[in-house]
C-alpha atoms as a PDB file:
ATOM      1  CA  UNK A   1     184.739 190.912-166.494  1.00  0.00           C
ATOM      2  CA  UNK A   2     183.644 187.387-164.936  1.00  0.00           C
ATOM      3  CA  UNK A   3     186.114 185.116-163.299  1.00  0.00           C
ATOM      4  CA  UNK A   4     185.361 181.990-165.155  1.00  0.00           C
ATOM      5  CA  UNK A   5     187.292 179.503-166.471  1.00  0.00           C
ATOM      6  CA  UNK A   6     189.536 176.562-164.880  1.00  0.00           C
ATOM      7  CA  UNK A   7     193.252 178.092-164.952  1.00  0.00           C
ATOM      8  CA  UNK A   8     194.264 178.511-161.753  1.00  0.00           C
ATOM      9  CA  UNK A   9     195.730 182.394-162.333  1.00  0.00           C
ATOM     10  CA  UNK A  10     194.505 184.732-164.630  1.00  0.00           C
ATOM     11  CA  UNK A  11     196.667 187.500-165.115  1.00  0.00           C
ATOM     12  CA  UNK A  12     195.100 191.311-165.362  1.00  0.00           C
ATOM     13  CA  UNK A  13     198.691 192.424-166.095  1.00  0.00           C
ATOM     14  CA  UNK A  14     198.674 195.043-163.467  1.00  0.00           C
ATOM     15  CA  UNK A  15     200.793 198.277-164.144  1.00  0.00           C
ATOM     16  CA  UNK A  16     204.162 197.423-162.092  1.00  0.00           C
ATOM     17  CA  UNK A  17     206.175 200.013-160.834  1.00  0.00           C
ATOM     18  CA  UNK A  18     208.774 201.720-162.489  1.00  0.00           C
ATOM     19  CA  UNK A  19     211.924 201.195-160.081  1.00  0.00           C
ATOM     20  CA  UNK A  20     214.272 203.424-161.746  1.00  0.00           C
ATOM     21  CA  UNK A  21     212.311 206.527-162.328  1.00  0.00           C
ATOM     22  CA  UNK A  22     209.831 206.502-158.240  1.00  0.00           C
ATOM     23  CA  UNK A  23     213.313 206.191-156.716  1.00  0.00           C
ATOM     24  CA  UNK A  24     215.220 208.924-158.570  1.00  0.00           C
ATOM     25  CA  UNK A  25     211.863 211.049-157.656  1.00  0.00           C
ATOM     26  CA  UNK A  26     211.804 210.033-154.485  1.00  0.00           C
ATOM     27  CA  UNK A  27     215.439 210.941-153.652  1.00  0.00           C
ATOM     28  CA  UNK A  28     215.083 214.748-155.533  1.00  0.00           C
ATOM     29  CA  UNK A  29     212.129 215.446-153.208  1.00  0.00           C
ATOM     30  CA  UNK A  30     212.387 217.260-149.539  1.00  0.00           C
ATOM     31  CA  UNK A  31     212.685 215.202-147.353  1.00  0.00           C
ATOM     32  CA  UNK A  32     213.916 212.270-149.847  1.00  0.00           C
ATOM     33  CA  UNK A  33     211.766 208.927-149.663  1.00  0.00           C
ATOM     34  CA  UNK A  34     210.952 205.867-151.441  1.00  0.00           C
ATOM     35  CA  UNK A  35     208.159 203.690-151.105  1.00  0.00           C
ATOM     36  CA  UNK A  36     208.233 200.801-148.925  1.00  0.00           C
ATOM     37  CA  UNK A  37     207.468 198.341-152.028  1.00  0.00           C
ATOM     38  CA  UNK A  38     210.770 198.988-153.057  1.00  0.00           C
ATOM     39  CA  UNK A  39     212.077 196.935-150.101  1.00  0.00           C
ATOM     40  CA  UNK A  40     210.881 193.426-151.385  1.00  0.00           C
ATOM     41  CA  UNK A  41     213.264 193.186-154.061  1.00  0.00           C
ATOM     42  CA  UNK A  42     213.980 189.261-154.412  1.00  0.00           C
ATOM     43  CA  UNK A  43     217.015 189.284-151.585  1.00  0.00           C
ATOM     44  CA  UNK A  44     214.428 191.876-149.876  1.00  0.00           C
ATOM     45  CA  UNK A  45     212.073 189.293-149.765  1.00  0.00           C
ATOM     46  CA  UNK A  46     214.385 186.757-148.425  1.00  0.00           C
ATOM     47  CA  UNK A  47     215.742 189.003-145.571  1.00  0.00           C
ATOM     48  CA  UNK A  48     212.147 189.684-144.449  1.00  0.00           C
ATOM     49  CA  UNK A  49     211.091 186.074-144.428  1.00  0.00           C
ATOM     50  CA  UNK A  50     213.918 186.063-141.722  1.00  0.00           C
ATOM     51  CA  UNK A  51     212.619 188.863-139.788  1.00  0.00           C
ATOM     52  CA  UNK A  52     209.487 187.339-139.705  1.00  0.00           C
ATOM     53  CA  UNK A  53     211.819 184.675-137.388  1.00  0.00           C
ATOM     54  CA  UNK A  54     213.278 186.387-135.085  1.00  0.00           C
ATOM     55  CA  UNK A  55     212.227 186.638-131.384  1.00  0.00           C
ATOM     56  CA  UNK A  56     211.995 190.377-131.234  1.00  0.00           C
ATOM     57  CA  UNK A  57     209.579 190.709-134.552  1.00  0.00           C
ATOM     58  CA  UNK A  58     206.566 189.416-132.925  1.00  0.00           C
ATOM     59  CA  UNK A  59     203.761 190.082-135.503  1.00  0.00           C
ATOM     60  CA  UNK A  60     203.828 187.499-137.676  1.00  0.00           C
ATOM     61  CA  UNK A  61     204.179 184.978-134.632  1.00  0.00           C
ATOM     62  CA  UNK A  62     201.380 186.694-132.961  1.00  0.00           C
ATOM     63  CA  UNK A  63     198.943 186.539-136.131  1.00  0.00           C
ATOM     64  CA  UNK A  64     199.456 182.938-136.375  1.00  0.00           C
ATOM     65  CA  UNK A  65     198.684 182.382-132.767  1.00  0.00           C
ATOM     66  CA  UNK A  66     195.294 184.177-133.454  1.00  0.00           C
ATOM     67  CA  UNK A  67     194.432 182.216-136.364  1.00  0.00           C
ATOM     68  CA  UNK A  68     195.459 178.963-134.284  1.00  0.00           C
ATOM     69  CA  UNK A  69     193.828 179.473-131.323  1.00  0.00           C
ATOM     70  CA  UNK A  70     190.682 181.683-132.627  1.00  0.00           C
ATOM     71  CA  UNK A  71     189.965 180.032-135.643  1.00  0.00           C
ATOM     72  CA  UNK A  72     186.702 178.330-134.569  1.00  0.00           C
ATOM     73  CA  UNK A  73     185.573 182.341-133.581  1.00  0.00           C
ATOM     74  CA  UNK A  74     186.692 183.487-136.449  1.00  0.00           C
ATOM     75  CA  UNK A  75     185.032 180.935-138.842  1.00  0.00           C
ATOM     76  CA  UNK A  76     181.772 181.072-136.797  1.00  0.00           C
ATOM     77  CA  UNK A  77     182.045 184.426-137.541  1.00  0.00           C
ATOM     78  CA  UNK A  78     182.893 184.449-141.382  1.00  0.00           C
ATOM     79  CA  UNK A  79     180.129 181.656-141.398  1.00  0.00           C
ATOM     80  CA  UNK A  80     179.773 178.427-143.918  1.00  0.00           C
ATOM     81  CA  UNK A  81     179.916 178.432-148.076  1.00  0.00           C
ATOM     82  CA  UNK A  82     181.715 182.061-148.712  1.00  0.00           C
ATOM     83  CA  UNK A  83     184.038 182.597-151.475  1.00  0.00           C
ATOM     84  CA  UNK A  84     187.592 183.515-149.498  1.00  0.00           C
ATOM     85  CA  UNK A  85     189.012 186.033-150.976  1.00  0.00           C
ATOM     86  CA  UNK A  86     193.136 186.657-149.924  1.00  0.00           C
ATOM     87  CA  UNK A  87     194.485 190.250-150.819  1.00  0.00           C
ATOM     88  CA  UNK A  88     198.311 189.628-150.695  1.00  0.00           C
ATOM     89  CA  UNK A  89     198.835 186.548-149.581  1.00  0.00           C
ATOM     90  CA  UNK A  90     202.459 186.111-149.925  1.00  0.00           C
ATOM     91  CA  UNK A  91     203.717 182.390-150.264  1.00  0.00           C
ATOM     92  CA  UNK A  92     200.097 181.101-149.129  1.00  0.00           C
ATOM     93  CA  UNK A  93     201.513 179.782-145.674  1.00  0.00           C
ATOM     94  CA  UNK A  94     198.915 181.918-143.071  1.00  0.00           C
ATOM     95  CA  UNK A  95     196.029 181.985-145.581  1.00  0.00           C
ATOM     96  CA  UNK A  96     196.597 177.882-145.148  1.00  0.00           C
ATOM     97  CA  UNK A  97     196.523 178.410-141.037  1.00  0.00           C
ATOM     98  CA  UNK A  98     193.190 180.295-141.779  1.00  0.00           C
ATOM     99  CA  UNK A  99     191.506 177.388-143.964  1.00  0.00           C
ATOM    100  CA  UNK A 100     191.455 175.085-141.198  1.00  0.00           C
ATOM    101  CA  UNK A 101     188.711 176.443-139.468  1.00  0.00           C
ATOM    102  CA  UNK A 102     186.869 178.023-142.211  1.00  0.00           C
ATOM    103  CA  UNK A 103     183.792 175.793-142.579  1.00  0.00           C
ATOM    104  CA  UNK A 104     182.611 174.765-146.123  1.00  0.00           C
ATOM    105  CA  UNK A 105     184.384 177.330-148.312  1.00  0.00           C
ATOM    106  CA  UNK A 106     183.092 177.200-151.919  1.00  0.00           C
ATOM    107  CA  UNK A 107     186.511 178.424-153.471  1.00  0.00           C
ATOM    108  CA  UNK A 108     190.082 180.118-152.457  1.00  0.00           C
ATOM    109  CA  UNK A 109     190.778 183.138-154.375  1.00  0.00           C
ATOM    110  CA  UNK A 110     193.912 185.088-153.853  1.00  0.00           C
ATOM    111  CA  UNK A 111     194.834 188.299-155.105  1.00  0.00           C
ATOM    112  CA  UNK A 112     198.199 189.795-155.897  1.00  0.00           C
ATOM    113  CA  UNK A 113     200.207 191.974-158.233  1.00  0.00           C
ATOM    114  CA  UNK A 114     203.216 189.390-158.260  1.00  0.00           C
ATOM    115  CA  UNK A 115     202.333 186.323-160.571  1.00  0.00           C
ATOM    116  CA  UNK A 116     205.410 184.806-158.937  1.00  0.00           C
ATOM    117  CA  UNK A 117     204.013 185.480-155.434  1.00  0.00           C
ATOM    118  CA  UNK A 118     200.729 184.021-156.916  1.00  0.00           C
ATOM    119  CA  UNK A 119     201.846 180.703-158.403  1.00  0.00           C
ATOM    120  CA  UNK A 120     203.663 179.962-155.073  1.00  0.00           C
ATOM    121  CA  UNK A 121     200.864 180.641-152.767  1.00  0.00           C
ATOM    122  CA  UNK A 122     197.972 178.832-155.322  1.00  0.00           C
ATOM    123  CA  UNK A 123     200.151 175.708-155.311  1.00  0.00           C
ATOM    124  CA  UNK A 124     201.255 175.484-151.581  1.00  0.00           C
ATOM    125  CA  UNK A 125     197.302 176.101-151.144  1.00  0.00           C
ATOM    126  CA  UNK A 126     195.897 173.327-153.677  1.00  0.00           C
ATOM    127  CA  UNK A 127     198.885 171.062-152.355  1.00  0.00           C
ATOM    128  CA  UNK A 128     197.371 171.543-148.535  1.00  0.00           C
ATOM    129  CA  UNK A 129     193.284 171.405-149.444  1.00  0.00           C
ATOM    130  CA  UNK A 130     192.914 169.256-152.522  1.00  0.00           C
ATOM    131  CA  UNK A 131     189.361 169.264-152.359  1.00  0.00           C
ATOM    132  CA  UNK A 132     189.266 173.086-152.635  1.00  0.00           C
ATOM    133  CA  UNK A 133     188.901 175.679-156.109  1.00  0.00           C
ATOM    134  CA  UNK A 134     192.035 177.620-155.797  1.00  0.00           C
ATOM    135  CA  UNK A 135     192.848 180.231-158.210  1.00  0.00           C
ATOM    136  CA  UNK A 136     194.809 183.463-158.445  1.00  0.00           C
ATOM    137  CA  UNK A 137     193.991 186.617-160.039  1.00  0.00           C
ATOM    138  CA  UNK A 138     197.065 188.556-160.806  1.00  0.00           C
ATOM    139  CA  UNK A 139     196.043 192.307-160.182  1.00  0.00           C
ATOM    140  CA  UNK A 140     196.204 195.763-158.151  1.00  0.00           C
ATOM    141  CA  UNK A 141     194.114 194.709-155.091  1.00  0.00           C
ATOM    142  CA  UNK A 142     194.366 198.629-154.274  1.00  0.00           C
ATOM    143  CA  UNK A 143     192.784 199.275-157.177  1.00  0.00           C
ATOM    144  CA  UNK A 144     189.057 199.861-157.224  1.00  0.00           C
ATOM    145  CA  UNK A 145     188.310 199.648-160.817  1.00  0.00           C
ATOM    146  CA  UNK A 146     189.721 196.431-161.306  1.00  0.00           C
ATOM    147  CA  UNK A 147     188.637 195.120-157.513  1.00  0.00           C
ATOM    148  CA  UNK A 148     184.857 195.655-158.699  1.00  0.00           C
ATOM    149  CA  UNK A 149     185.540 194.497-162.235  1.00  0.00           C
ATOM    150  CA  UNK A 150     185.839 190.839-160.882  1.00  0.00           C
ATOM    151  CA  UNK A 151     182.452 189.743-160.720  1.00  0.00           C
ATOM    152  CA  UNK A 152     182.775 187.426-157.935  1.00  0.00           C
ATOM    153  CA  UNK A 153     179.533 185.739-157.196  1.00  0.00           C
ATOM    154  CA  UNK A 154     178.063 184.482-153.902  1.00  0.00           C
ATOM    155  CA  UNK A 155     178.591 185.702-150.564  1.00  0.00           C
ATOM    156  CA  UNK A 156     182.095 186.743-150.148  1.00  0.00           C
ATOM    157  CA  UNK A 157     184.807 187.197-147.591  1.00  0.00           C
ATOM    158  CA  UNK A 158     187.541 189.219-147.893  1.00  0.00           C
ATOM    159  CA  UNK A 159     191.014 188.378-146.008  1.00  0.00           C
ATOM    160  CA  UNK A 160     193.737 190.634-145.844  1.00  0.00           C
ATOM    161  CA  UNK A 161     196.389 189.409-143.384  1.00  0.00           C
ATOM    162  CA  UNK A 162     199.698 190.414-141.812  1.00  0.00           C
ATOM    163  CA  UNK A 163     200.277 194.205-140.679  1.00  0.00           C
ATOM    164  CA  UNK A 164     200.243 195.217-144.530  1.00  0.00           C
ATOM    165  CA  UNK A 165     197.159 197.961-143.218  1.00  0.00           C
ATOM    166  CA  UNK A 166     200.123 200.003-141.307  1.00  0.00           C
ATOM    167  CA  UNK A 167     202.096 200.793-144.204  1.00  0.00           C
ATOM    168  CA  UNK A 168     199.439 201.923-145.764  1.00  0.00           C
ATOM    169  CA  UNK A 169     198.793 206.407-144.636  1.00  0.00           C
ATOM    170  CA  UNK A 170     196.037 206.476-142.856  1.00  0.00           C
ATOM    171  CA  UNK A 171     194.073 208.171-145.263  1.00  0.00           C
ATOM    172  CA  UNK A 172     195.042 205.561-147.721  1.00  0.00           C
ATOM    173  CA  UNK A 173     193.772 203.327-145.030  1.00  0.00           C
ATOM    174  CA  UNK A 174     190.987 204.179-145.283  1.00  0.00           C
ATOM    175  CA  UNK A 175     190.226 204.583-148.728  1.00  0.00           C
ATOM    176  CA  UNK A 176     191.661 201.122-149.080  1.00  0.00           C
ATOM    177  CA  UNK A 177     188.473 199.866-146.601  1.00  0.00           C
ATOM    178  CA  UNK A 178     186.329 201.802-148.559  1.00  0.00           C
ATOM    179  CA  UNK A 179     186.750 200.114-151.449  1.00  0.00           C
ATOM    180  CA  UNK A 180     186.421 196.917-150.098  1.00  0.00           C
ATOM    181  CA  UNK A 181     183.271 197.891-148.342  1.00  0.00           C
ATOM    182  CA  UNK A 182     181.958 199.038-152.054  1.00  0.00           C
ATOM    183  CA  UNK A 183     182.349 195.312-153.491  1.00  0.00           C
ATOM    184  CA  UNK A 184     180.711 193.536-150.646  1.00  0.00           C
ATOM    185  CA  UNK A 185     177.118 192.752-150.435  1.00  0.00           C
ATOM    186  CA  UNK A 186     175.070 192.424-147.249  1.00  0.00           C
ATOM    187  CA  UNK A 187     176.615 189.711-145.419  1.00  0.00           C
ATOM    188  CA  UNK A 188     179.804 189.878-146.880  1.00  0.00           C
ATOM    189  CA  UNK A 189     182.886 189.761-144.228  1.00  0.00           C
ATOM    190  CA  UNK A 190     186.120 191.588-144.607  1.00  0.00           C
ATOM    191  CA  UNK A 191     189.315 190.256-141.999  1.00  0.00           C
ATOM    192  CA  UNK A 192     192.130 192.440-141.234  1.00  0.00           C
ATOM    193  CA  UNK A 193     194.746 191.868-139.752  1.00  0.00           C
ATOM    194  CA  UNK A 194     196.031 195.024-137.154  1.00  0.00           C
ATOM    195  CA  UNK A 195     199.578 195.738-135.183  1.00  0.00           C
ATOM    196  CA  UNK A 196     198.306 197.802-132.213  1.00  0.00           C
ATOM    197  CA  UNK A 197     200.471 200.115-129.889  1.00  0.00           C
ATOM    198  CA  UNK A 198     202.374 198.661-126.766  1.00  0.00           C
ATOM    199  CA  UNK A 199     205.514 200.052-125.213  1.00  0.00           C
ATOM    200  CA  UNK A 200     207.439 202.028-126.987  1.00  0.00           C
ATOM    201  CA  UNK A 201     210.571 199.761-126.366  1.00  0.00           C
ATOM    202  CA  UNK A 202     209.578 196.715-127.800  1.00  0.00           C
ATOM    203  CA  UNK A 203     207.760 198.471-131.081  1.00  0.00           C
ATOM    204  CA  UNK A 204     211.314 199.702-131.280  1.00  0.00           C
ATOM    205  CA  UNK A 205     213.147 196.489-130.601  1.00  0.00           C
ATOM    206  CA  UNK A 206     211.414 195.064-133.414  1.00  0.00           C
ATOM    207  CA  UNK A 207     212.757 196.956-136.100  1.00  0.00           C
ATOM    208  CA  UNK A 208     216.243 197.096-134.310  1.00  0.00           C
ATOM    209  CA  UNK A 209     217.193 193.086-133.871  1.00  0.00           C
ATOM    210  CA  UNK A 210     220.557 192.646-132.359  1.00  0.00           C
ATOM    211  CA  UNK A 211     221.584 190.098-135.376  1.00  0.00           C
ATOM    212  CA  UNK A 212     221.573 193.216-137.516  1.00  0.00           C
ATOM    213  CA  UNK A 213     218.861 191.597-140.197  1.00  0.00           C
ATOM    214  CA  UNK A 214     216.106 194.295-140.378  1.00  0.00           C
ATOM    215  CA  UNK A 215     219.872 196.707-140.997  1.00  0.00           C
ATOM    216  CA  UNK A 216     220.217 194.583-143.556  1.00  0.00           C
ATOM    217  CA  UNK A 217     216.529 194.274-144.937  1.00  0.00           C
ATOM    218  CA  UNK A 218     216.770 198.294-144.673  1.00  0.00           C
ATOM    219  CA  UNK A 219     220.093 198.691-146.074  1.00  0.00           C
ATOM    220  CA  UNK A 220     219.342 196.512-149.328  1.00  0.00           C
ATOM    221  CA  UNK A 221     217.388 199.770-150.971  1.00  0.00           C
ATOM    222  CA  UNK A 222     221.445 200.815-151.670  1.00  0.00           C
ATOM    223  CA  UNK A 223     222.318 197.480-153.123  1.00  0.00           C
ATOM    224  CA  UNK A 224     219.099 197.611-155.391  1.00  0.00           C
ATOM    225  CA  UNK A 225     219.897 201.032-156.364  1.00  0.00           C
ATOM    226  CA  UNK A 226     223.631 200.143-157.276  1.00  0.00           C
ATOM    227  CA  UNK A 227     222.405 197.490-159.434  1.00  0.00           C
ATOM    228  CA  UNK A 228     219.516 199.446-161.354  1.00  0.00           C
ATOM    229  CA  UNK A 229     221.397 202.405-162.112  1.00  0.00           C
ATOM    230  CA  UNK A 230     225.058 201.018-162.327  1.00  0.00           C
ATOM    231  CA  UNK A 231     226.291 202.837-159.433  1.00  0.00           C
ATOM    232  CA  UNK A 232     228.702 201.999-156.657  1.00  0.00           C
ATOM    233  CA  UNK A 233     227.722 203.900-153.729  1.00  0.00           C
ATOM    234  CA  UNK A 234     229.703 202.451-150.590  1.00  0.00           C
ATOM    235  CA  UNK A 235     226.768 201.021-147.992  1.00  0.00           C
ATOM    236  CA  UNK A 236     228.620 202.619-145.576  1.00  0.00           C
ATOM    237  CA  UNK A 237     227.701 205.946-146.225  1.00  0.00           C
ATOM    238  CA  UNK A 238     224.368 205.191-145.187  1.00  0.00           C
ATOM    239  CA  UNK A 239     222.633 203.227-141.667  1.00  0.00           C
ATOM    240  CA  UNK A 240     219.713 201.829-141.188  1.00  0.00           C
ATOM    241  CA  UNK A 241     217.478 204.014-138.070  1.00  0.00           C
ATOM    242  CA  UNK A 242     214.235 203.033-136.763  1.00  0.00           C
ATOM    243  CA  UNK A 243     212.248 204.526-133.958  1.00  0.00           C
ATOM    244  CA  UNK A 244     208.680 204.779-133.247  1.00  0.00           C
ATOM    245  CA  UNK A 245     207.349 208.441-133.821  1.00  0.00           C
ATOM    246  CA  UNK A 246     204.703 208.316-130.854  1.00  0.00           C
ATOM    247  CA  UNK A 247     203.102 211.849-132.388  1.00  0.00           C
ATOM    248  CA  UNK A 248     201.729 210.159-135.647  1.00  0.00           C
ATOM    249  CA  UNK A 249     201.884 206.408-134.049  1.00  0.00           C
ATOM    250  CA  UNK A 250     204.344 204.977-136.295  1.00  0.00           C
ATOM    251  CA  UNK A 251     207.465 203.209-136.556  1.00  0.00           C
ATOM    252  CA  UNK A 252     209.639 205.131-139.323  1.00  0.00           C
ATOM    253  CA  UNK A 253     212.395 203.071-141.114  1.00  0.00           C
ATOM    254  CA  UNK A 254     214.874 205.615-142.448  1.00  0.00           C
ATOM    255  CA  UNK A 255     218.198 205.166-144.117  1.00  0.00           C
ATOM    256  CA  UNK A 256     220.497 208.148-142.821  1.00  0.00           C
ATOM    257  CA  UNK A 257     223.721 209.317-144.613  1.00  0.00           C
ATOM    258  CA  UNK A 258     226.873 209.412-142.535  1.00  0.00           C
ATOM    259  CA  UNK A 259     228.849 211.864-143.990  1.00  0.00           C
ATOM    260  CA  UNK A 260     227.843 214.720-146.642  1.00  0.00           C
ATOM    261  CA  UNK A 261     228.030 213.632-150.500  1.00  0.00           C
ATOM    262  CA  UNK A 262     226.372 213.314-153.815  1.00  0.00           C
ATOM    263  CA  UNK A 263     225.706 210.363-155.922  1.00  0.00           C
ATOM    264  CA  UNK A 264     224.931 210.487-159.768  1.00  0.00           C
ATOM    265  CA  UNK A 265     221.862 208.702-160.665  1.00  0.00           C
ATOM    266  CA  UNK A 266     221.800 208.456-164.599  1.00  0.00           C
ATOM    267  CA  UNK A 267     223.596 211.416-164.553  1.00  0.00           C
ATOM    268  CA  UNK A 268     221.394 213.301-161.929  1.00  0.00           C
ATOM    269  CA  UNK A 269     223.331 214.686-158.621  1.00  0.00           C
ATOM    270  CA  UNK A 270     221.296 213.626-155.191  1.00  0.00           C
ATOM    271  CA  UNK A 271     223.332 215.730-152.482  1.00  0.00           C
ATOM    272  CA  UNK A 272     222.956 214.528-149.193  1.00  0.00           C
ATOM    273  CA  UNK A 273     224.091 215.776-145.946  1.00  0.00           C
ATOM    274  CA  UNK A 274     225.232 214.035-143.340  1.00  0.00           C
ATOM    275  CA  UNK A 275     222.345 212.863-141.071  1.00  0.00           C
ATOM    276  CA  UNK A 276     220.014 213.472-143.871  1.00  0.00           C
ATOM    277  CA  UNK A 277     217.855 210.755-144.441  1.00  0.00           C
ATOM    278  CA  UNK A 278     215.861 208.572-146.855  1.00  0.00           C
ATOM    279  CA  UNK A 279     212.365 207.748-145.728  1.00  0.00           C
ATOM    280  CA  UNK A 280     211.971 204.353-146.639  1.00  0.00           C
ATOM    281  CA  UNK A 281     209.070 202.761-144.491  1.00  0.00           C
ATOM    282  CA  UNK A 282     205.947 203.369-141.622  1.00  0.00           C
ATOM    283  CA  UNK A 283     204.347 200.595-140.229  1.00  0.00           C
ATOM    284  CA  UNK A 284     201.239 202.480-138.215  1.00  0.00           C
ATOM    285  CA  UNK A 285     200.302 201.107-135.155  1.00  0.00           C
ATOM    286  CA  UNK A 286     196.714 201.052-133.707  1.00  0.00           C
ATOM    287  CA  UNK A 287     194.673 201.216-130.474  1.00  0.00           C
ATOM    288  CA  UNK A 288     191.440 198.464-130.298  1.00  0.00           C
ATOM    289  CA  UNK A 289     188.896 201.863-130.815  1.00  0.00           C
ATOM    290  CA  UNK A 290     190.942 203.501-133.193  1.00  0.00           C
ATOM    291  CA  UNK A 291     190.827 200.950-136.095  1.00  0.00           C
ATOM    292  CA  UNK A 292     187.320 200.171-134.967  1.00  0.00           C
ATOM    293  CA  UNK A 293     186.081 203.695-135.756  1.00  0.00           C
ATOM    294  CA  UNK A 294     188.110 203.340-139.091  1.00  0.00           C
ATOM    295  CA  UNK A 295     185.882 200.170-139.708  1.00  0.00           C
ATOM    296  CA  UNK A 296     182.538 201.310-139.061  1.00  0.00           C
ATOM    297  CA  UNK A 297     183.217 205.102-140.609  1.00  0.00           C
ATOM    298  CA  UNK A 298     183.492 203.095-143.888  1.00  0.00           C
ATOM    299  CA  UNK A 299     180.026 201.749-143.518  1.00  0.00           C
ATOM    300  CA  UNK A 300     180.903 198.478-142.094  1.00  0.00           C
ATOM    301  CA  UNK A 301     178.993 197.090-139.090  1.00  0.00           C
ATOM    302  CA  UNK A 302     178.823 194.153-136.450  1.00  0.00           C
ATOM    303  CA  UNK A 303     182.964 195.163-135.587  1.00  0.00           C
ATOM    304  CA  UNK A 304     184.494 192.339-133.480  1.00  0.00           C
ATOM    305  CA  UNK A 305     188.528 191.342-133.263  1.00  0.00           C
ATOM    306  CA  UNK A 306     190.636 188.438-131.512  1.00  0.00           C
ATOM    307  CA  UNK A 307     194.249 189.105-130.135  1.00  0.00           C
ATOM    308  CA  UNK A 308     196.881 187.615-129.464  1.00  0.00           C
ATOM    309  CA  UNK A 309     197.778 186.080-125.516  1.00  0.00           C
ATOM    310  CA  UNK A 310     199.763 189.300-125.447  1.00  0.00           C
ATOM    311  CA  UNK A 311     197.533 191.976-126.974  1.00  0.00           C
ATOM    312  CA  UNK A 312     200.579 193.185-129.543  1.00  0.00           C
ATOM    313  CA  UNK A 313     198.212 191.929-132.411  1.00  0.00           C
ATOM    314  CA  UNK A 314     194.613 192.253-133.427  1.00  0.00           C
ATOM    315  CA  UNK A 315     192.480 190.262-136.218  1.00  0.00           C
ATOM    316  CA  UNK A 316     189.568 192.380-136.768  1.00  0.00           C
ATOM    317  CA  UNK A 317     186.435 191.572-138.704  1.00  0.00           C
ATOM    318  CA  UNK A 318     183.332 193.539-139.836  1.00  0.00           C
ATOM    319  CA  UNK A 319     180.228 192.945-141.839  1.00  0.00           C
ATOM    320  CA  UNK A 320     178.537 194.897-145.155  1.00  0.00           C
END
């Protein structure tokens, strides 16, 4: 497959996740969890967007301070005339921070299994560089097959920003790197963006706001349950617990059950005890060497990464 052609998305029709039957799974296994996909339901979504606000969730403030304040570095780094290619890219709002600086791109490409997602972020993107080839590709961007399948031409530079890397396992991490190092070519840059570990107490403060909204994000998985299997179970019976588990370097989003009881799923029984719990999220944190090993063990060279003014975030880049 070649990426030709003048519409701005063109849709791979990734495989989408089957809500109904990964949760139900999920719930029957020991210990019970979902995956953290599941969150970013449409009101999911919303709630996030809010996090992303407040003054304890600094990551998203201190990623845009990088690509403010370090995007002359960055795009010295990247160099001139590279394809930009934007895994994820949500509404298109930090991949437009990132163009600023970029110097002479020859096209914007983003990358994303939502189409929705997509048509946002290629608009908002066209709307704020005119002069620029933007176009979406609606796809897995964790998949390899359809990754290499592509044929993107020129040199190339692959951006995935936001702390996306940490809910990734580590393993899956790094498989994930892997495959991006197999569809570059020498030259080619990949940029990732990194939460790294800090005290303990404000890791934790961030997924614990006082205004209860990351509760809320959390505690939506029930409400998105109720409505996909036509249940009612009482979002009471559950609270939203977060906590950083310094032995694997993680925060851990769980929804915990406050009282014993069972709830019928299309007719299936989920018993849960009280404190039992529903994994529902990690978000890995990393030190500076740590991620930079993880870089160059995938064959990647020429590691260098900016941070923030308070060292809570890194963007890293590497070379093929």
């Amino acid at each position: 497959m070649k990426l030709m052609g003048t519409n701005p998305i063109i849709d791979l029709k990734p495989k989408l996740s089957d809500f109904r039957t990964e949760v139900l799974q999920g719930l029957l296994k020991d210990p019970k969890k979902t995956h953290p996909k599941f969150l970013y339901d449409e009101r999911g979504s919303s709630l996030f967007d809010r996090i992303t606000g407040l003054e304890e969730y600094y990551p998203t403030r201190s990623e845009i301070e990088i690509l403010e304040k370090q995007g002359p570095g960055i795009a010295d780094y990247i160099g001139e005339k590279s394809t930009i290619i934007e895994l994820g890219g949500g509404n298109g709002s930090k991949g437009s921070i990132f163009l600023r600086s970029v110097k002479s791109p020859v096209e914007y490409i983003l990358v994303d299994i939502s189409r929705e997602a997509l048509e946002l972020a290629v608009k908002n993107i066209s709307s704020a560089y005119p002069e620029l080839v933007v176009r979406g590709i609606c796809a897995d961007y964790t998949n390899y097959d359809v990754m290499a399948r592509l044929g993107i031409n020129g040199r190339k530079s692959i951006v995935f920003l936001g702390s996306t890397i940490g809910n990734m396992e580590p393993e899956e991490a790094s498989q994930f790197i892997g495959n991006c190092r197999r569809i570059m070519s020498h030259g080619d840059t990949l940029t990732i963006g990194v939460d790294l570990k800090k005290d303990i107490g404000k890791l934790e403060r961030a997924y614990n706001d006082p205004s209860g909204i990351t509760a809320e994000f959390n505690e939506n998985l029930i409400e998105r349950i109720n409505r996909t299997f036509g249940c009612t179970i009482d979002r009471s019976a559950f609270r939203h617990n977060a906590f950083y588990n310094e032995k694997m370097g993680r925060i851990e989003m769980h929804l915990e059950s406050t009282r014993d009881q069972t709830i019928s799923l299309d007719g299936v029984a989920v018993n849960f005890r009280k404190g039992e719990t529903i994994h529902t999220e990690n978000s890995y944190k990393y030190s500076l060497a740590d991620f930079r090993k993880k870089l160059e063990d995938a064959g990647l060279e020429n590691v260098v990464y900016w941070t923030d003014s308070g060292a809570n975030f890194a963007l890293f880049s590497a070379k093929a």
